[in-house]
N, C-alpha and C. Protein backbone atom coordinates (compact mmCIF):
# COMPACT_ATOMS: atom_id res chain seq x y z
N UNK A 1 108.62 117.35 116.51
CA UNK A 1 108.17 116.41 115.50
C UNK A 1 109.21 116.35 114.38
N UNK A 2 109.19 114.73 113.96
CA UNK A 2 110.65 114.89 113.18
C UNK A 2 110.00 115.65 111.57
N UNK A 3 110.85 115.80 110.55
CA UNK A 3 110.27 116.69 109.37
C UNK A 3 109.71 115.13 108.36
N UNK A 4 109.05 116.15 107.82
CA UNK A 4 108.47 115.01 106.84
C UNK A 4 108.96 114.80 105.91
N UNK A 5 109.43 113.73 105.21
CA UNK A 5 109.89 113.36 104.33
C UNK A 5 109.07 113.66 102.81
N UNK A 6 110.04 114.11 101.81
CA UNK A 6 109.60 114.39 99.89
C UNK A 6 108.68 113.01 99.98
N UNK A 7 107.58 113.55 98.95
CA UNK A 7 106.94 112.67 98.42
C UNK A 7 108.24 111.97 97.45
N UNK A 8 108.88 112.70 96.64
CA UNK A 8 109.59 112.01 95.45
C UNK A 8 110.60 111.51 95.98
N UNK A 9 110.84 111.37 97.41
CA UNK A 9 112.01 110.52 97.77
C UNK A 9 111.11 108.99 98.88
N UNK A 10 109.86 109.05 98.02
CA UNK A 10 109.02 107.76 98.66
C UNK A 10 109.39 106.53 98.22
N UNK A 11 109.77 106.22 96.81
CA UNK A 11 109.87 104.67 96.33
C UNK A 11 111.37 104.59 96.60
N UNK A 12 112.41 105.79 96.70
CA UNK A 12 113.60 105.18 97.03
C UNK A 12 113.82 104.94 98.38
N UNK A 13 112.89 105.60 99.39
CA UNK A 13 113.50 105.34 100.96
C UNK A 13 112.38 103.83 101.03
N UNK A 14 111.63 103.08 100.33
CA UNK A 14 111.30 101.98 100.12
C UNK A 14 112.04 100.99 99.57
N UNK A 15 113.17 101.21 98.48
CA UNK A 15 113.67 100.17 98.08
C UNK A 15 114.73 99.99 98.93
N UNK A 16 115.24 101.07 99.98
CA UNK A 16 116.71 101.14 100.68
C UNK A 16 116.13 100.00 101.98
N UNK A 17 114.65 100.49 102.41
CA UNK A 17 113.81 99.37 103.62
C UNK A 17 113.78 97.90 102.69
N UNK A 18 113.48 97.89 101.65
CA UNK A 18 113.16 96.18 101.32
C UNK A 18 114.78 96.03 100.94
N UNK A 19 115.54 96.56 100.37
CA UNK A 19 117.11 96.13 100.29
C UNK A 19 117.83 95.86 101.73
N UNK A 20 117.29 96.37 102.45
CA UNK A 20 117.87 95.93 104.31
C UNK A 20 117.23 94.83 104.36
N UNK A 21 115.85 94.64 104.44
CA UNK A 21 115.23 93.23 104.61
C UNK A 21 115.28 92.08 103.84
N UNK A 22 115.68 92.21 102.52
CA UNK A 22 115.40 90.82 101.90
C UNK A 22 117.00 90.26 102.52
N UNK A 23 116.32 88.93 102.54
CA UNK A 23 117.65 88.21 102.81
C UNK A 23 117.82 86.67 101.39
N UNK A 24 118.35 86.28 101.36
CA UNK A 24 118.46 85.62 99.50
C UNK A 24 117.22 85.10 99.15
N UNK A 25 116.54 84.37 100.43
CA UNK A 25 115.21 83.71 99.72
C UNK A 25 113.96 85.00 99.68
N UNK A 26 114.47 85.87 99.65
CA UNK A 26 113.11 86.97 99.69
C UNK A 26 111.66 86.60 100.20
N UNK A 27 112.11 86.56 101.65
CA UNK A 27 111.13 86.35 102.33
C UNK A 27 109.58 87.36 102.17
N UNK A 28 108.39 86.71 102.34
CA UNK A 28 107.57 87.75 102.65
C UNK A 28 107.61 88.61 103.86
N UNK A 29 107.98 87.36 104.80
CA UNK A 29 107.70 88.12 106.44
C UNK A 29 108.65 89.66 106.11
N UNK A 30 110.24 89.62 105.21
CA UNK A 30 110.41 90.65 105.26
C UNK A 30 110.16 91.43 104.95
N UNK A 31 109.28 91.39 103.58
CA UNK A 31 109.10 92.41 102.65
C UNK A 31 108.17 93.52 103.63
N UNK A 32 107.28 92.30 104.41
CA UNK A 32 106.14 93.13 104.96
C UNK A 32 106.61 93.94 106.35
N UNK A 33 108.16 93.43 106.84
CA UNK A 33 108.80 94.21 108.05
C UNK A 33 109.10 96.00 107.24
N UNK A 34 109.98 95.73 106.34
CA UNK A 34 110.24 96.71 105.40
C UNK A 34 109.45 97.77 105.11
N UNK A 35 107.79 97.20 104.94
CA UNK A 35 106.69 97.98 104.25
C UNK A 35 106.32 98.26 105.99
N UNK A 36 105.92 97.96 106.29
CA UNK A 36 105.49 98.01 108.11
C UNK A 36 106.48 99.57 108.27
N UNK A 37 107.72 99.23 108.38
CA UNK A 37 108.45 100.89 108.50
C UNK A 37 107.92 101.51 107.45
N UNK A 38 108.05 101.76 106.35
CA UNK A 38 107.57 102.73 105.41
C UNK A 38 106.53 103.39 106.09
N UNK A 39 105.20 102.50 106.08
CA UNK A 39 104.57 102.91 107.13
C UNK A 39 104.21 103.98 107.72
N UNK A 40 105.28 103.15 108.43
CA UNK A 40 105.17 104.44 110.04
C UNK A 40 105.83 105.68 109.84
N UNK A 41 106.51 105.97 108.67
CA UNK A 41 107.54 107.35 107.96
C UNK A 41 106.34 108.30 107.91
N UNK A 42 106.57 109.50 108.52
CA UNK A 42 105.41 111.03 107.86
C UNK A 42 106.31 111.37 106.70
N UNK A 43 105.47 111.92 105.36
CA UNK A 43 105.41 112.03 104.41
C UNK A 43 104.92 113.39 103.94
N UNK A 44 105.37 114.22 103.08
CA UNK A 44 104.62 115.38 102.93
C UNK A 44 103.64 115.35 102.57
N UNK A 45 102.05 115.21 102.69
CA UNK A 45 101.07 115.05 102.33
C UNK A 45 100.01 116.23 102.70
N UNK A 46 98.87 116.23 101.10
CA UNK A 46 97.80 117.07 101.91
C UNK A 46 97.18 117.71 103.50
N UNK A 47 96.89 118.22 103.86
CA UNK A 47 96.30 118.10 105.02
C UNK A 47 94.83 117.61 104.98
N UNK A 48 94.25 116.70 104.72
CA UNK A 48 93.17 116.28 104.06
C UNK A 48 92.92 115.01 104.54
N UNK A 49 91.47 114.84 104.72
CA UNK A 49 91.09 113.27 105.14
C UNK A 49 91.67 111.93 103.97
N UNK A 50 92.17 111.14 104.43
CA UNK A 50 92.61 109.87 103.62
C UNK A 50 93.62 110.15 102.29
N UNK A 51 94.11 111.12 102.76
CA UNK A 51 95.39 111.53 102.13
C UNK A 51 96.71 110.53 102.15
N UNK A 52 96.93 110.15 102.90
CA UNK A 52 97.33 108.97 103.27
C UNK A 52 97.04 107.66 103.77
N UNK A 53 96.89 106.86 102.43
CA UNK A 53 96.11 105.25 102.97
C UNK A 53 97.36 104.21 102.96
N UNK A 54 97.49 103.44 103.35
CA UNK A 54 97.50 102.08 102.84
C UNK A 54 96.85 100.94 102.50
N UNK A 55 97.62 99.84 101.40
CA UNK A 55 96.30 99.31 100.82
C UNK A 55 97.16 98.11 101.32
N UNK A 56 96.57 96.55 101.43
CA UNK A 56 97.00 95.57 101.39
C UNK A 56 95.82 94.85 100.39
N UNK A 57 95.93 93.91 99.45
CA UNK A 57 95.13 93.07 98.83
C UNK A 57 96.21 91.91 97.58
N UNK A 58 95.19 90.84 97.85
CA UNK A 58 95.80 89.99 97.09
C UNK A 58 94.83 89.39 95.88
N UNK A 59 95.64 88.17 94.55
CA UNK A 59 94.57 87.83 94.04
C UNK A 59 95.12 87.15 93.19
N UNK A 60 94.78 87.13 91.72
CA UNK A 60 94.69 86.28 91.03
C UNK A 60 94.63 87.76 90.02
N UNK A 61 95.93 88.16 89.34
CA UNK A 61 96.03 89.15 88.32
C UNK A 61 96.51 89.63 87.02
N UNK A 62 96.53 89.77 86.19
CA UNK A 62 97.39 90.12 84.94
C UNK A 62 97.31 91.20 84.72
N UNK A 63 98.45 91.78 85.95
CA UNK A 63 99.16 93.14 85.97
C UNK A 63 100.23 93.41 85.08
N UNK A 64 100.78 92.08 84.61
CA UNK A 64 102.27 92.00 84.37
C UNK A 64 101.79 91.55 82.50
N UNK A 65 100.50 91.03 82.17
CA UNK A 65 100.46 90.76 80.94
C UNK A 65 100.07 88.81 81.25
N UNK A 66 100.10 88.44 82.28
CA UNK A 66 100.49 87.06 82.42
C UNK A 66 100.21 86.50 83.84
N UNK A 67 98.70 85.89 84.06
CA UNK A 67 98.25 85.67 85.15
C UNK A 67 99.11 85.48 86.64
N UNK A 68 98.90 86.05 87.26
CA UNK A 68 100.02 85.73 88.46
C UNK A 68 99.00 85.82 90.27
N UNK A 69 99.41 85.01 91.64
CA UNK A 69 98.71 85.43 92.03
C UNK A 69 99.77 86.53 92.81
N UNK A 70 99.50 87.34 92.98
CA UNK A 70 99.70 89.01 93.24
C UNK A 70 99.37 89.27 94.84
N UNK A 71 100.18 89.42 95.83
CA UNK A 71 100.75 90.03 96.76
C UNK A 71 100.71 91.67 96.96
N UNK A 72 100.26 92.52 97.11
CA UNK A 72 100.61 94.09 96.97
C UNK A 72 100.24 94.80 98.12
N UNK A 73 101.45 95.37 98.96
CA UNK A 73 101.43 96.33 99.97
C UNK A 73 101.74 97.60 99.44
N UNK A 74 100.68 98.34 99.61
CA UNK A 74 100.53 99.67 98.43
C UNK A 74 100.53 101.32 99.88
N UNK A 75 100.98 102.14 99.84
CA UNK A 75 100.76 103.30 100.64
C UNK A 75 100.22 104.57 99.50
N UNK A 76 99.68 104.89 99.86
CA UNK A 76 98.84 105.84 98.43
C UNK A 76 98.64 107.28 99.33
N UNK A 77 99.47 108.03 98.09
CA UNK A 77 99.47 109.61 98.70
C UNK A 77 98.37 110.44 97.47
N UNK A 78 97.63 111.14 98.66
CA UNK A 78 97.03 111.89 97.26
C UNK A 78 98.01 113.38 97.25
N UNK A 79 97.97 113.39 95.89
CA UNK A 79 98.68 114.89 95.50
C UNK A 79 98.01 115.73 94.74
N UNK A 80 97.94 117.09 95.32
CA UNK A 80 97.62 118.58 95.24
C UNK A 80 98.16 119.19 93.81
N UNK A 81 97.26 120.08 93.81
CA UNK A 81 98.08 121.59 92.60
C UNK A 81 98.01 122.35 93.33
N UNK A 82 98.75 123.40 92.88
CA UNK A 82 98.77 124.49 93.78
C UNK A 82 97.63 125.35 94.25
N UNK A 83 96.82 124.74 93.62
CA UNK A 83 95.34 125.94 94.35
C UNK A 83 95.05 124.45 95.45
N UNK A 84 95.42 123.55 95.72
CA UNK A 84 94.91 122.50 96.69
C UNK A 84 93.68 121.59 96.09
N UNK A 85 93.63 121.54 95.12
CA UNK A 85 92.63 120.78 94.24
C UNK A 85 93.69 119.41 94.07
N UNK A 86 92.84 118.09 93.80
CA UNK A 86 92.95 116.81 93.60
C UNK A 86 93.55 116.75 92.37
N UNK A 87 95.14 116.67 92.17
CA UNK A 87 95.78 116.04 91.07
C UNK A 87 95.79 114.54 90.77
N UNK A 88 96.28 113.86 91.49
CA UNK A 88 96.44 112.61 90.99
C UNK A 88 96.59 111.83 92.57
N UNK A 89 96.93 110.62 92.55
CA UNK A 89 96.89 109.52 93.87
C UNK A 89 98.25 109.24 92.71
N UNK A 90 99.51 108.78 93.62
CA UNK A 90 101.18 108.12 93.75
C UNK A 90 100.95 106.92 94.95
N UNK A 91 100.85 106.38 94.23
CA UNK A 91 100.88 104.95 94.62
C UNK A 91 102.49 103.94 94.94
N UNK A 92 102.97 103.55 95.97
CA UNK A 92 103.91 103.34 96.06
C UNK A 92 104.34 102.08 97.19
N UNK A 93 104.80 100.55 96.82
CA UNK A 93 104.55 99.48 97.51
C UNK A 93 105.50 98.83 97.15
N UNK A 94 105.55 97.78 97.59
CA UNK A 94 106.21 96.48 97.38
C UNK A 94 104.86 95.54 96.64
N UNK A 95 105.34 94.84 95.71
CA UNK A 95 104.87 93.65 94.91
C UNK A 95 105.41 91.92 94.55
N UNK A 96 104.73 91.20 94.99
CA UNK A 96 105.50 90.13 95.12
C UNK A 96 104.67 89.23 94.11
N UNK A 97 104.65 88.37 93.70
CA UNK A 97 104.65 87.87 92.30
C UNK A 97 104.63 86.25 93.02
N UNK A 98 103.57 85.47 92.11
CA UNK A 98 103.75 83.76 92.64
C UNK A 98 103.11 83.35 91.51
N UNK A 99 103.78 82.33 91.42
CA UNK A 99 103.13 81.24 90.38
C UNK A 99 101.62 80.46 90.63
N UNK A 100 100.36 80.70 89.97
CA UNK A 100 98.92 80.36 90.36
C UNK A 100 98.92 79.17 90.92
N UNK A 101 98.62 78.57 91.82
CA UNK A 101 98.68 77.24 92.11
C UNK A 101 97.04 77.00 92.54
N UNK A 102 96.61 75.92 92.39
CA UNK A 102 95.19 75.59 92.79
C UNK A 102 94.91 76.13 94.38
N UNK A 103 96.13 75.85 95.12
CA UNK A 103 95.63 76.46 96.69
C UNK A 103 95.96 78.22 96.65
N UNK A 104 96.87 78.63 95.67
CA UNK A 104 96.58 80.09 95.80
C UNK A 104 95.55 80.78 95.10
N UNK A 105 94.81 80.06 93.92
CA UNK A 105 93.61 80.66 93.49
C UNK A 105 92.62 80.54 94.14
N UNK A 106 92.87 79.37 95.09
CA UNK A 106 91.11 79.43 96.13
C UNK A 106 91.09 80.53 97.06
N UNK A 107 92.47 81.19 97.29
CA UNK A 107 92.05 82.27 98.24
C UNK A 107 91.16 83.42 97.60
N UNK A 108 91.01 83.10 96.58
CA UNK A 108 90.02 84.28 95.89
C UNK A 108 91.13 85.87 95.82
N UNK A 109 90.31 86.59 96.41
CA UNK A 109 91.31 88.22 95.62
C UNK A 109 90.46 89.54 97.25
N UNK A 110 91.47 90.01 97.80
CA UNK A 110 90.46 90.81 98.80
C UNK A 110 91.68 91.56 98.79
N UNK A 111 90.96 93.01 99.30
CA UNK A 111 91.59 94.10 99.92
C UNK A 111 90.98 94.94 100.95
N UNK A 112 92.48 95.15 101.42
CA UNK A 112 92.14 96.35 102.76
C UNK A 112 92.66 97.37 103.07
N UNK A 113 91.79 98.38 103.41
CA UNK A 113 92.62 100.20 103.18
C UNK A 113 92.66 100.54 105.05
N UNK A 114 93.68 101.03 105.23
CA UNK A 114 93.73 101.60 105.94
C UNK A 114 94.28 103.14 106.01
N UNK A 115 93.58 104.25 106.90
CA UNK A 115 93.38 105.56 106.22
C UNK A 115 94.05 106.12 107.89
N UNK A 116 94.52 105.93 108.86
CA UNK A 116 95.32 106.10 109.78
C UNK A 116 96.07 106.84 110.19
N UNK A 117 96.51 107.41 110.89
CA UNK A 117 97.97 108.14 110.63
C UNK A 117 98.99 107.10 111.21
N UNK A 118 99.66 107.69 110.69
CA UNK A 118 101.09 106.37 110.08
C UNK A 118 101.90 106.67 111.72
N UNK A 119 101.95 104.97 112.04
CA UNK A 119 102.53 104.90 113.40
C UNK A 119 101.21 104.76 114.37
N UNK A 120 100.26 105.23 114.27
CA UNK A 120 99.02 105.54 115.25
C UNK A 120 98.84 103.83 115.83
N UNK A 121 97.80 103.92 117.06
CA UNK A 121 97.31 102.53 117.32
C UNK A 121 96.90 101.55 115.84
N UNK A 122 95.74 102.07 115.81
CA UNK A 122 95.08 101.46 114.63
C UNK A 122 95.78 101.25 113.43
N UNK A 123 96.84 102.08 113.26
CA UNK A 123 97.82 101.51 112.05
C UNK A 123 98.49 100.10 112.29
N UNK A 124 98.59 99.93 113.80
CA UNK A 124 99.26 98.62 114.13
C UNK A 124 98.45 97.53 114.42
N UNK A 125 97.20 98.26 114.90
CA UNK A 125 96.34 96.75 114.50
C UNK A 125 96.19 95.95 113.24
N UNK A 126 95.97 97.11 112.33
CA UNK A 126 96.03 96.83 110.56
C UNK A 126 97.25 96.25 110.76
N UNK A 127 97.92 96.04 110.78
CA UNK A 127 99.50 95.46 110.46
C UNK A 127 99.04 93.86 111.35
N UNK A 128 98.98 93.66 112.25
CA UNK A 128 98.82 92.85 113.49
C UNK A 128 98.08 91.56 112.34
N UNK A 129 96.82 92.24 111.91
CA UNK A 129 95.61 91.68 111.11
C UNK A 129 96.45 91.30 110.15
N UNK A 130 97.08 91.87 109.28
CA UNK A 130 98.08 91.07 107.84
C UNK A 130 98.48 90.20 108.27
N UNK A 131 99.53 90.04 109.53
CA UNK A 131 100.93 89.58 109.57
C UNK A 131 100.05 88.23 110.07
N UNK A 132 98.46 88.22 110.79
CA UNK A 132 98.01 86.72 110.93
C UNK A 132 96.84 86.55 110.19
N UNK A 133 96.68 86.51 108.65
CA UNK A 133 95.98 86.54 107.95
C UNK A 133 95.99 85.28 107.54
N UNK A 134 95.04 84.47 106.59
CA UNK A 134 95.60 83.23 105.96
C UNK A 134 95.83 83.63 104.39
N UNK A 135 96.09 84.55 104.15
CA UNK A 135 96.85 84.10 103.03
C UNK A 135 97.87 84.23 103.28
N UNK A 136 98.97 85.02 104.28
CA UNK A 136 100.61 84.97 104.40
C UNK A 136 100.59 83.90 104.91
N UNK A 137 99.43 83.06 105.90
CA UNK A 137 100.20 81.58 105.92
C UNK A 137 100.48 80.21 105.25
N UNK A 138 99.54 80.86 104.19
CA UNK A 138 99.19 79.98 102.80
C UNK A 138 100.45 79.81 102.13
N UNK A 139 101.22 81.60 101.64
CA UNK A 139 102.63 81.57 101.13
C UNK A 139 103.68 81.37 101.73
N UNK A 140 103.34 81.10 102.89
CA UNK A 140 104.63 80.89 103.45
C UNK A 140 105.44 79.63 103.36
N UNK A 141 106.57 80.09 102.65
CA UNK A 141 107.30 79.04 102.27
C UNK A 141 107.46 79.01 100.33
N UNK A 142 106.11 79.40 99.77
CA UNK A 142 105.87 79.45 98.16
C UNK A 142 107.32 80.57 97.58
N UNK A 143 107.82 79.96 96.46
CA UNK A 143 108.82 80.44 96.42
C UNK A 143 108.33 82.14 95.80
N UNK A 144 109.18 83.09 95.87
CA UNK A 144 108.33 84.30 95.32
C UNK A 144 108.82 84.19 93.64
N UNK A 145 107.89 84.21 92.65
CA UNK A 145 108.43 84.60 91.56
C UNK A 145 109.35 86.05 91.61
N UNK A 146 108.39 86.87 91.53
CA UNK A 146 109.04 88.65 91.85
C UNK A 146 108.66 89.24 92.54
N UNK A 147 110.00 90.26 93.14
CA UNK A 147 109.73 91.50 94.12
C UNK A 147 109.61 92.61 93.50
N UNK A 148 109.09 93.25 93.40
CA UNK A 148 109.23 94.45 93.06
C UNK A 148 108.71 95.57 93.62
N UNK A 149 109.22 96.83 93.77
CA UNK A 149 108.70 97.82 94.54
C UNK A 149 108.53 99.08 93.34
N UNK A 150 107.02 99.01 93.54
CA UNK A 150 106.79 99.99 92.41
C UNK A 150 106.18 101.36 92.89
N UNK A 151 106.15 101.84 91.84
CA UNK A 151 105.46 103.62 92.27
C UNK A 151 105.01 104.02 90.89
N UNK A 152 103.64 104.48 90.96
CA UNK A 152 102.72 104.18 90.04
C UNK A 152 101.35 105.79 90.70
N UNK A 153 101.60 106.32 89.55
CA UNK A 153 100.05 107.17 89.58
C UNK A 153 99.19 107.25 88.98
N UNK A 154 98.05 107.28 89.79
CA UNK A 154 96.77 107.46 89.03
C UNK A 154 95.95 108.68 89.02
């Protein structure tokens, strides 16, 4: 089994995957090829149920200070103290950013967790389910305001 990769080397082996994939128009399809590998990477994590999720959800948000509709492929590690007690959830994704338009606010705002192990069947169905969703076929084509790949704890 290959070794697992630092938690603290999670948002940079993410920006090196979305810096291979974007190509000038910063596609979604790539962002979400990019996040798709992240993915499938083992990670040093708890040994613990849903220690490792991923989130997909979209919406209508003012994350940024300034309504936007909001794109977010999120992988969420929970992290330990040393007695193995619940410190905090490191949150760590790609974010894509669009200007509200009447057909992107009717999609309303939904999310979906998947709690998997990374690479497994069911991780790829979850993926299968995004990649023919209607809201990526809604954006497809909408120019992206912003990418950003953030890492964020709660």
């Amino acid at each position: 089994m290959p070794e697992r990769l630092r938690l603290e080397d999670a948002r940079e082996t993410l920006q090196g995957l979305v810096g291979g994939e974007q190509d000038t128009t910063g596609g979604v399809a790539d962002a979400l090829r990019a996040f798709e590998r992240f993915a499938s990477m083992q990670f040093q994590v708890p040994d613990l149920p849903d220690a490792d999720g991923l989130l997909f959800q979209y919406g209508v948000f003012s994350f940024t200070g300034r309504a936007m509709f909001t794109l977010s492929l999120i992988r969420q590690f929970e992290q330990c103290d040393e007695q193995g007690d619940h410190e905090s959830y490191r949150q760590v994704g790609v974010e894509l950013l669009f200007e509200p338009d009447d057909a992107l606010i009717s999609l309303g705002h939904k999310e979906s967790w998947c709690f998997d192990e990374p690479g497994s069947a069911s991780t790829a169905e979850w993926f299968a389910d995004l990649r023919s969703s209607s809201v990526l076929r809604a954006i497809d084509g909408v120019g992206i305001s912003s990418l950003a790949v953030i890492d964020d704890f709660t």
